[in-house]
Protein backbone atom coordinates (compact mmCIF):
# COMPACT_ATOMS: atom_id res chain seq x y z
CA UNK A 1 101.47 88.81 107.33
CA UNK A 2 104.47 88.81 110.27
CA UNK A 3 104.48 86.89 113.18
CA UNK A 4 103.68 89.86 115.56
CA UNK A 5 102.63 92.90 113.96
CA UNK A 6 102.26 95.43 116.71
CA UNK A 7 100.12 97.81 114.32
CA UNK A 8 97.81 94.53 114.27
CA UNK A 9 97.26 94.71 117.81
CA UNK A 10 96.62 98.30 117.83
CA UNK A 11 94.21 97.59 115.37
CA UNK A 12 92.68 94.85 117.60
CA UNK A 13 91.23 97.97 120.40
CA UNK A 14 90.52 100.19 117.43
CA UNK A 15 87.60 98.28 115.29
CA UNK A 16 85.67 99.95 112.87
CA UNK A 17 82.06 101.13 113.83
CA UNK A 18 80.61 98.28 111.34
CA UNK A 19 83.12 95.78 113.22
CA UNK A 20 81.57 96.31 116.49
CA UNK A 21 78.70 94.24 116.27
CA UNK A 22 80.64 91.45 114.97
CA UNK A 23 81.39 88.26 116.09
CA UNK A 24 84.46 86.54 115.26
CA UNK A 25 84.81 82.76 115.42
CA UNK A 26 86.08 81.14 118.26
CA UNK A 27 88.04 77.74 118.90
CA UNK A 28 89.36 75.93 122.35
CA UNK A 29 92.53 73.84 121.80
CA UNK A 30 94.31 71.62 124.38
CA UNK A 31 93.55 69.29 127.05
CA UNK A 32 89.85 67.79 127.72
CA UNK A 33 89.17 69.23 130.96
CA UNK A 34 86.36 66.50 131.87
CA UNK A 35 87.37 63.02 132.66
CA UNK A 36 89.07 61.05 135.54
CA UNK A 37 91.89 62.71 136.99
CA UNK A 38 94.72 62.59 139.47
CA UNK A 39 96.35 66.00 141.30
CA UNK A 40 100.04 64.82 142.06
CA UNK A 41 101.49 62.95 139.53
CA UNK A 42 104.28 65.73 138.14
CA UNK A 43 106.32 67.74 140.81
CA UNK A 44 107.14 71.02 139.25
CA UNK A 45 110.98 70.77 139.67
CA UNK A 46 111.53 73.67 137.14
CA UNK A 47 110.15 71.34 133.90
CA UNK A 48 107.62 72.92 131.81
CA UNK A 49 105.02 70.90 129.72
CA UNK A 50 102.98 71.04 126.66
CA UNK A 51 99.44 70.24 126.90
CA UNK A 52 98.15 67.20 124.93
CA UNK A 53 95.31 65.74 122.10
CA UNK A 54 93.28 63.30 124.49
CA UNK A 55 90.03 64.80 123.61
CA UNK A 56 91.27 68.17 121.99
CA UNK A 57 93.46 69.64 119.25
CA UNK A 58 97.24 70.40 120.61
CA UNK A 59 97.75 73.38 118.75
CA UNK A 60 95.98 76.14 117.67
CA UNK A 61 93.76 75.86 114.96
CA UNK A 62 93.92 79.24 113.28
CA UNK A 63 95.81 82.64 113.79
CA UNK A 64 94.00 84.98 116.16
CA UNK A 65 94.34 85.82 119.98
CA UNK A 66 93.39 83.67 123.30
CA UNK A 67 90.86 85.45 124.94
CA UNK A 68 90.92 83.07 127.92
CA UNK A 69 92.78 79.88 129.12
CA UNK A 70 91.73 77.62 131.69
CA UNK A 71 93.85 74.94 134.19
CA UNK A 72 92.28 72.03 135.74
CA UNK A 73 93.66 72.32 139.42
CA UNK A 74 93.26 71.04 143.26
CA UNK A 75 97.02 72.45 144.13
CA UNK A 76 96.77 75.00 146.47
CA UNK A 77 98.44 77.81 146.68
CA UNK A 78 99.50 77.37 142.81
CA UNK A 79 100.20 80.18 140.03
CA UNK A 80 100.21 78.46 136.91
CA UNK A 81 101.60 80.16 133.99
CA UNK A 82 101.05 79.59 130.56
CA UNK A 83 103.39 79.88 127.46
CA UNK A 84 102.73 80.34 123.81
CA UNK A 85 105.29 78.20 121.67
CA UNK A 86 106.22 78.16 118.49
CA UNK A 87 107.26 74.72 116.92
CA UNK A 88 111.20 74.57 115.61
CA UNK A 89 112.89 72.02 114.20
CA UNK A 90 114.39 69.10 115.42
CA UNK A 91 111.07 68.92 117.77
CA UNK A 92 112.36 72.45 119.77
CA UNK A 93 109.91 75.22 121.09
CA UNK A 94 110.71 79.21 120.72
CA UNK A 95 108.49 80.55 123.54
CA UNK A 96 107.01 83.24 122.15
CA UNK A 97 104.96 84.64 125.25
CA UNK A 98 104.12 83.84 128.81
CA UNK A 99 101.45 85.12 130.97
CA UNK A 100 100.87 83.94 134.52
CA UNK A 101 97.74 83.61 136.71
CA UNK A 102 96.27 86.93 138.34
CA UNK A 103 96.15 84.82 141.58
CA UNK A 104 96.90 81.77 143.63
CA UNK A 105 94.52 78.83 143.70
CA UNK A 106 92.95 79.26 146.67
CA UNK A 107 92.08 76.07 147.99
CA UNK A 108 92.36 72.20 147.47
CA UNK A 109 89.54 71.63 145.53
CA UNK A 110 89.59 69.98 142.28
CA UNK A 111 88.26 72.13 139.41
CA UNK A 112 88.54 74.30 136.77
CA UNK A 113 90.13 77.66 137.01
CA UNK A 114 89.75 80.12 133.94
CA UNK A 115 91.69 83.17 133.69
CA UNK A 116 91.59 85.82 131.02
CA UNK A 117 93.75 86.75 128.93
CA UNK A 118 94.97 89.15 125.33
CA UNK A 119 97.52 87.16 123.91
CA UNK A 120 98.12 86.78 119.87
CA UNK A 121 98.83 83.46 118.83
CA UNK A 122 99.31 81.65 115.19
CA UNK A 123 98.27 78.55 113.30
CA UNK A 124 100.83 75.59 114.63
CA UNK A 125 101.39 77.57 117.86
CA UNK A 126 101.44 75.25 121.22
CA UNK A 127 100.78 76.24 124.56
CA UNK A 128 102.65 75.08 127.83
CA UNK A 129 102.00 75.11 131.40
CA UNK A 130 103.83 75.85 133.99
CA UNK A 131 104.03 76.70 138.02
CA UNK A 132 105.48 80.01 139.60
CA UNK A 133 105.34 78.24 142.73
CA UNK A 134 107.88 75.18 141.99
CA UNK A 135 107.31 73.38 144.88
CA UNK A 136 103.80 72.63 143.96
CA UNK A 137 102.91 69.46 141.65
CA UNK A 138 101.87 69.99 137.86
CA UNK A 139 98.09 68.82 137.58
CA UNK A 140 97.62 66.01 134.84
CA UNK A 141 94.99 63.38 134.07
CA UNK A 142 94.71 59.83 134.94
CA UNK A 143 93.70 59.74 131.31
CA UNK A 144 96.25 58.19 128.79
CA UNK A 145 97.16 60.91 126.46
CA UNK A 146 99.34 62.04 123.51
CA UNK A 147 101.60 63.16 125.51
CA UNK A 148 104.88 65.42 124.41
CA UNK A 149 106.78 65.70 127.21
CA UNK A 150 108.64 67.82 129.79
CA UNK A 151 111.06 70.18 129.04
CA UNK A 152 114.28 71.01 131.21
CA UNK A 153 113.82 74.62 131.13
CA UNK A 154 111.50 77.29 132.25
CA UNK A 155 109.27 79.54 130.14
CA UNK A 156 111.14 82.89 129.26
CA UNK A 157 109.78 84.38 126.65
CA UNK A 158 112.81 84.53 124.08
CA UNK A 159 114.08 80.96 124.64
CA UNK A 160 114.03 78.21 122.47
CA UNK A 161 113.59 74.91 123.99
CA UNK A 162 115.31 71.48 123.02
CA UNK A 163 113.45 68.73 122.60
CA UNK A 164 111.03 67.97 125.99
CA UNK A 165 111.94 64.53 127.19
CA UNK A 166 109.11 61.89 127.82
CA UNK A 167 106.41 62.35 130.59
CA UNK A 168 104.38 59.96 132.65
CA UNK A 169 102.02 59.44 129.50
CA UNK A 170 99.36 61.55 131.25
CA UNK A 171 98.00 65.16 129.79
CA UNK A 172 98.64 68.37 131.31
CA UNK A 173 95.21 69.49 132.11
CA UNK A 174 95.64 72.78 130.21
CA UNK A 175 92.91 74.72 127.71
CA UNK A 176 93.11 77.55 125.48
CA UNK A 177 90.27 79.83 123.91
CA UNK A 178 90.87 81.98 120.82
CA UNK A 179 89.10 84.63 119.03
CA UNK A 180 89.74 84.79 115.19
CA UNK A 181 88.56 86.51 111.59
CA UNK A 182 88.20 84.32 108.85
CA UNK A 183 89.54 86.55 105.61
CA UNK A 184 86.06 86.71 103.48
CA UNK A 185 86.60 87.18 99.73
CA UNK A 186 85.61 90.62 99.34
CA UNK A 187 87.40 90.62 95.25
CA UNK A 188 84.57 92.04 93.17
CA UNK A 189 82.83 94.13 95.55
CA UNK A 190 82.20 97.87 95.70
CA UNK A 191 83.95 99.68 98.99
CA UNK A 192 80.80 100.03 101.37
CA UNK A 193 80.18 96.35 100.55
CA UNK A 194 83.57 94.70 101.12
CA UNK A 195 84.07 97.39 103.88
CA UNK A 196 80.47 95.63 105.90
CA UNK A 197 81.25 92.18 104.55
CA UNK A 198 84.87 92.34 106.28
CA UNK A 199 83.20 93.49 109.30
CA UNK A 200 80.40 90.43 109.59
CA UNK A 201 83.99 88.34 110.07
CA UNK A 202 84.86 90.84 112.77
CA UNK A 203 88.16 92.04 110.17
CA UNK A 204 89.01 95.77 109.68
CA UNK A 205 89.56 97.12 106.22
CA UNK A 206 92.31 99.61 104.83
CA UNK A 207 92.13 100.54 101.32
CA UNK A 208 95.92 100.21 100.72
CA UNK A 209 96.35 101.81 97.43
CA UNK A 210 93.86 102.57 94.02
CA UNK A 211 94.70 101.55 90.42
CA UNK A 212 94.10 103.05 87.45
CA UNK A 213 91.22 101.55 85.38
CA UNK A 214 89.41 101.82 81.88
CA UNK A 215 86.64 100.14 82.57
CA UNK A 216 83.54 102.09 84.10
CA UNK A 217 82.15 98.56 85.72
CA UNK A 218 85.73 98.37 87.89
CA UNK A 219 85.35 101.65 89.37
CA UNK A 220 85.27 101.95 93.23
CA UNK A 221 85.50 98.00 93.15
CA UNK A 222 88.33 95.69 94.76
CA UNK A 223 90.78 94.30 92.51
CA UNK A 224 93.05 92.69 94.90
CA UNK A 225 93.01 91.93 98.57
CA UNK A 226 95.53 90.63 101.27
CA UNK A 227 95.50 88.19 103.32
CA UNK A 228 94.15 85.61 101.14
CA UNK A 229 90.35 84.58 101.33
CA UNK A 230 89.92 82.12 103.95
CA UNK A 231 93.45 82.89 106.19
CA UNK A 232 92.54 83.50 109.92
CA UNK A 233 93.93 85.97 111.59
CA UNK A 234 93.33 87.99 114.91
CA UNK A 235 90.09 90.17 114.77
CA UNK A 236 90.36 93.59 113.84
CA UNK A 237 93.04 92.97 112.04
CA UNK A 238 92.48 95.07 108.42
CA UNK A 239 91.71 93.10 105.08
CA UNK A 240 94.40 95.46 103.02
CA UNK A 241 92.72 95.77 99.12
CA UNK A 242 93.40 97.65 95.95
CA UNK A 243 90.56 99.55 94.47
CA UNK A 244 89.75 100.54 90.95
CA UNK A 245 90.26 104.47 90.11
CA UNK A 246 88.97 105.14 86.68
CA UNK A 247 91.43 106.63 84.37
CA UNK A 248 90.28 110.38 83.04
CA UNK A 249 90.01 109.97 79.66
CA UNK A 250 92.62 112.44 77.40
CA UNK A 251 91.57 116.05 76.06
């Protein structure tokens, strides 16, 4: 499976009449939210930052799309922004994708803001925050975190990022949701079976090509499928299989 596979996300709007009643699994990766925390301890002076593992998972734990993503905030007059990253080497981030807030915080108060969102994201991805207004402070926790760092530039989707330098050893108070399919083994099963057993995981299915068979027992059944059993990917995305065709016997 690519990266970004824009037939994927056409796929995404487009589920199957089975797939409709699904429900894919769901995971939140981040920054805990909840705790003590402290609303000017970053000015935004153009560096971006990853959020961090005090009391969540840094990166995303499977390959599938952020629904939603939420900022812990009491900066007024804020647009946050956040960035999908992809880790390089050497410690550097590609940003992948960056999608900013549909509006400004509107007052002081300290709390959390969710925003929705469509964005695909894989396995091992990060996510960053950022402010379009860069006069504002970054909000991060009192709480002693994990902490990556700061990076120098800004979040342009195309970019790859050096190294971010170290931070205040605080979190940036940053939270992801994601939607995903977890690839069922459907190897075995007749069509209309693996077809409703894809859709129970919320996956689409596409018979990608039939092979000929001598066996009566292997008709109409699936021989092979792709992605693996048990790789996550966004939902509606299609299990791809090869079917059994039986082979007409010779006059």
């Amino acid at each position: 499976m690519g990266r970004r596979i824009a037939a994927g996300l056409g796929a995404i709007a487009c589920l199957s009449a089975f797939a409709a009643s699904a429900a894919a699994d769901t995971a939140t990766f981040g920054s805990n939210l909840q705790g003590s925390h402290n609303l000017s301890l970053l000015t935004s002076d153009g560096a971006m930052n990853l959020a961090t593992t005090t009391g969540a998972r840094l990166t995303a734990p499977a390959s599938g799309v952020i629904t939603s993503w939420a900022v812990r905030s009491g900066d007024m007059n804020s647009v946050y922004k956040i960035a999908v990253l992809e880790p390089r080497p050497a410690g550097s981030w590609f940003v992948l994708s960056v999608t900013s807030a549909p509006t400004a915080v509107p007052d002081s108060n300290d709390a959390v803001r969710t925003y929705p969102a469509s964005v695909t994201v894989d396995a091992g991805d990060g996510i960053g925050l950022g402010n379009a207004n860069p006069s504002l402070p970054l909000h991060q926790s009192s709480n002693p975190g994990d902490v990556i760092g700061r990076f120098a530039g800004s979040f342009t989707a195309g970019l790859i990022l050096g190294a971010p330098t170290t931070s205040t050893g605080r979190e940036i108070l940053l939270q992801a949701t994601e939607r995903y399919c977890v690839v069922p083994d459907v190897r075995g099963q007749r069509v209309a079976a693996a077809t409703q057993l894809a859709s129970t995981h919320d996956c689409g299915f596409l018979v990608k090509k039939k092979k000929k068979v001598k066996k009566k027992r292997k008709k109409n059944k699936v021989l092979a499928q792709s992605p693996a059993p048990g790789t996550t990917m966004p939902p509606g995305l299609n299990v791809e299989v090869t079917v059994g065709k039986l082979k007409k016997p010779k006059k």
